[in-house]
C-alpha atoms as a PDB file:
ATOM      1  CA  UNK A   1      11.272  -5.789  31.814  1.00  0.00           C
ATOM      2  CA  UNK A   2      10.456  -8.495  29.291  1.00  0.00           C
ATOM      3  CA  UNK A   3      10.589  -7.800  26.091  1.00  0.00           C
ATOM      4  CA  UNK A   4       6.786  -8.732  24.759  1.00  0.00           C
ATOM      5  CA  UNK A   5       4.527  -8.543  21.471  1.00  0.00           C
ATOM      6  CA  UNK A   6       4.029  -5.136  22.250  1.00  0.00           C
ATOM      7  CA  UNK A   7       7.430  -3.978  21.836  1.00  0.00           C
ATOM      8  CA  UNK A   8       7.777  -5.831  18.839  1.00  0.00           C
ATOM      9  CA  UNK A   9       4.734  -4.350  17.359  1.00  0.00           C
ATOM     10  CA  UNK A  10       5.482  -1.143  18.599  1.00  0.00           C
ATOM     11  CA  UNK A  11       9.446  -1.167  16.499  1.00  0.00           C
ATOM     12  CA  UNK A  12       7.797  -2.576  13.622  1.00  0.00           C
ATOM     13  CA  UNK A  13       4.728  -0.139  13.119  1.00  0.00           C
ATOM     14  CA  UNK A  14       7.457   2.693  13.681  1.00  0.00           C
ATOM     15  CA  UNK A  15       9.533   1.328  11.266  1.00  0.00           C
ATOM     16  CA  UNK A  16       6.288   1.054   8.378  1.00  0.00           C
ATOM     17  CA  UNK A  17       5.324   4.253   9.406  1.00  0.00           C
ATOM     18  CA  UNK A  18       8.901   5.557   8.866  1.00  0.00           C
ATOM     19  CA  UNK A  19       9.102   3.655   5.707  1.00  0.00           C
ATOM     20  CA  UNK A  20       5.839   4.933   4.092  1.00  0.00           C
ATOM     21  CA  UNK A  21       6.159   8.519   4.941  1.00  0.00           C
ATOM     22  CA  UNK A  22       9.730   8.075   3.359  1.00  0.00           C
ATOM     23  CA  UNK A  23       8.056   6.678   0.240  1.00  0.00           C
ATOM     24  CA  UNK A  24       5.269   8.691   0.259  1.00  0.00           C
ATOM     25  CA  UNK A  25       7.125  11.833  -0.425  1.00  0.00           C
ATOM     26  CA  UNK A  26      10.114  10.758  -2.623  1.00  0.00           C
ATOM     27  CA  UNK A  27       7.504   8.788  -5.124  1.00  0.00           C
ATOM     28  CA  UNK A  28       4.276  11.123  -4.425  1.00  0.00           C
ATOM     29  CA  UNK A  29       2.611   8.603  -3.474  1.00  0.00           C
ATOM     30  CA  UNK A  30      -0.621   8.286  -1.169  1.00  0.00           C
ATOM     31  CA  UNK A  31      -0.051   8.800   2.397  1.00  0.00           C
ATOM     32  CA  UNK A  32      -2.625   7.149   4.145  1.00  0.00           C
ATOM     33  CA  UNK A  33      -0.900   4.171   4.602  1.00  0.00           C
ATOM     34  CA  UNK A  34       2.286   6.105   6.473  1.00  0.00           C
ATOM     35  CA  UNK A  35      -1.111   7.663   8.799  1.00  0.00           C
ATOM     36  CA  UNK A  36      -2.107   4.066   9.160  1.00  0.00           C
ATOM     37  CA  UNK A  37       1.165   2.434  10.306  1.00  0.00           C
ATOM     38  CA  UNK A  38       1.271   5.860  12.819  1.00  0.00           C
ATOM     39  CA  UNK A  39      -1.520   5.146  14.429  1.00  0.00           C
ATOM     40  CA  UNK A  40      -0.449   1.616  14.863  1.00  0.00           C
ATOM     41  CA  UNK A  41       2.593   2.521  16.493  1.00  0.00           C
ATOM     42  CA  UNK A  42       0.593   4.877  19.137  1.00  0.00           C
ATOM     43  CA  UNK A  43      -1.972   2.173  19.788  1.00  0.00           C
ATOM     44  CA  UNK A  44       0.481  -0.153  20.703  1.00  0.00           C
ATOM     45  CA  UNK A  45       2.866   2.391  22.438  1.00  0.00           C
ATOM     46  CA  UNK A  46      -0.415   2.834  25.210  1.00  0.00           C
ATOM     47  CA  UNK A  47      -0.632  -0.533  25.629  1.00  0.00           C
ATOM     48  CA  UNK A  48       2.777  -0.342  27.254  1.00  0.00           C
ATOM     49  CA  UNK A  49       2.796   2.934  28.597  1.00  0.00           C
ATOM     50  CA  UNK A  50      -0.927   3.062  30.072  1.00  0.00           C
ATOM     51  CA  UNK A  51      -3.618   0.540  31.196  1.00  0.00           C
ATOM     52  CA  UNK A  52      -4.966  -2.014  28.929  1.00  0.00           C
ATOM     53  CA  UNK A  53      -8.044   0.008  28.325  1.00  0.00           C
ATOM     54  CA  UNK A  54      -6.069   2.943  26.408  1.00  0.00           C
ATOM     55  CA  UNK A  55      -4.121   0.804  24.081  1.00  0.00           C
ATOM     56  CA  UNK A  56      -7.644  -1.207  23.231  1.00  0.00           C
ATOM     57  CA  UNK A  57      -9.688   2.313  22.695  1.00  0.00           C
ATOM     58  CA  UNK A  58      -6.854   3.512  20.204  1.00  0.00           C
ATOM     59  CA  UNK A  59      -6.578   0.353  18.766  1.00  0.00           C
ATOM     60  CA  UNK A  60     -10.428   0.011  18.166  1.00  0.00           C
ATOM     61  CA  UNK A  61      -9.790   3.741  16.608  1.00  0.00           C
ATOM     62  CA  UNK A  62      -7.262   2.839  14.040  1.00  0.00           C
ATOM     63  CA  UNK A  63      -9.438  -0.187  12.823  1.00  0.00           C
ATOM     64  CA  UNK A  64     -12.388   1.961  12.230  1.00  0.00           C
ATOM     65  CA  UNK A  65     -10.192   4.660  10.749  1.00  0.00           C
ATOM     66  CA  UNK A  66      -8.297   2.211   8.449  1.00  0.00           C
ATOM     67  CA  UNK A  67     -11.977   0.316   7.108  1.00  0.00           C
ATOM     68  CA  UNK A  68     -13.444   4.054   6.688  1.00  0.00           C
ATOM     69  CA  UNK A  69     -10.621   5.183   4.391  1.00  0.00           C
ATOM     70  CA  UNK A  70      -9.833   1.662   2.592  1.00  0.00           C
ATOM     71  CA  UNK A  71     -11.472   2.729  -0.481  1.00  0.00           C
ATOM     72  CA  UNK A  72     -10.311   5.730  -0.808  1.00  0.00           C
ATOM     73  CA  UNK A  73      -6.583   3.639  -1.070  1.00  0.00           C
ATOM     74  CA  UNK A  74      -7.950   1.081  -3.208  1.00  0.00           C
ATOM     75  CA  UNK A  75      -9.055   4.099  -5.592  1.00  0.00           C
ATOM     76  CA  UNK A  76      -5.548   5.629  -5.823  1.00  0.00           C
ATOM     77  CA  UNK A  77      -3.797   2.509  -5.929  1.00  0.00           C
ATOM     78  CA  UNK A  78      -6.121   1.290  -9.006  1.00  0.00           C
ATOM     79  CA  UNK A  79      -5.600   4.476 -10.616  1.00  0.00           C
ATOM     80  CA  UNK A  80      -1.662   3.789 -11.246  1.00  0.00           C
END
């Protein structure tokens, strides 16, 4: 199997996701980010694992997700 974009952006949203949770609860800070990368990391694990049409829907589902809660990370970053 070739190794593609997908695996690479599959390792490297696991590895944010990783990362941020780590971060998140040693420095208390917000989380949402961590959920973010998560979701990332699934989105891109379906378009391996499934059809194209999986991958895109969870994809399309993070972006919505991530523009619905921006402010809310803007806030608590501005905060600090």
């Amino acid at each position: 199997m070739n190794i593609t974009f997908f695996h690479f952006g599959a390792l490297f949203f696991g590895l944010v996701a990783a990362y941020n949770l780590h971060s998140a609860r040693k420095y208390g800070v917000n989380s949402l980010p961590a959920i973010i990368a998560l979701m990332m990391f699934i989105s891109f694990s379906l378009f391996l694992l499934m059809p194209l049409q999986y991958g895109l829907v969870a994809f399309l589902i993070t972006i919505m997700f991530a523009l619905i809660n921006y402010n809310k990370g803007y806030k608590s970053t501005k905060q600090r």
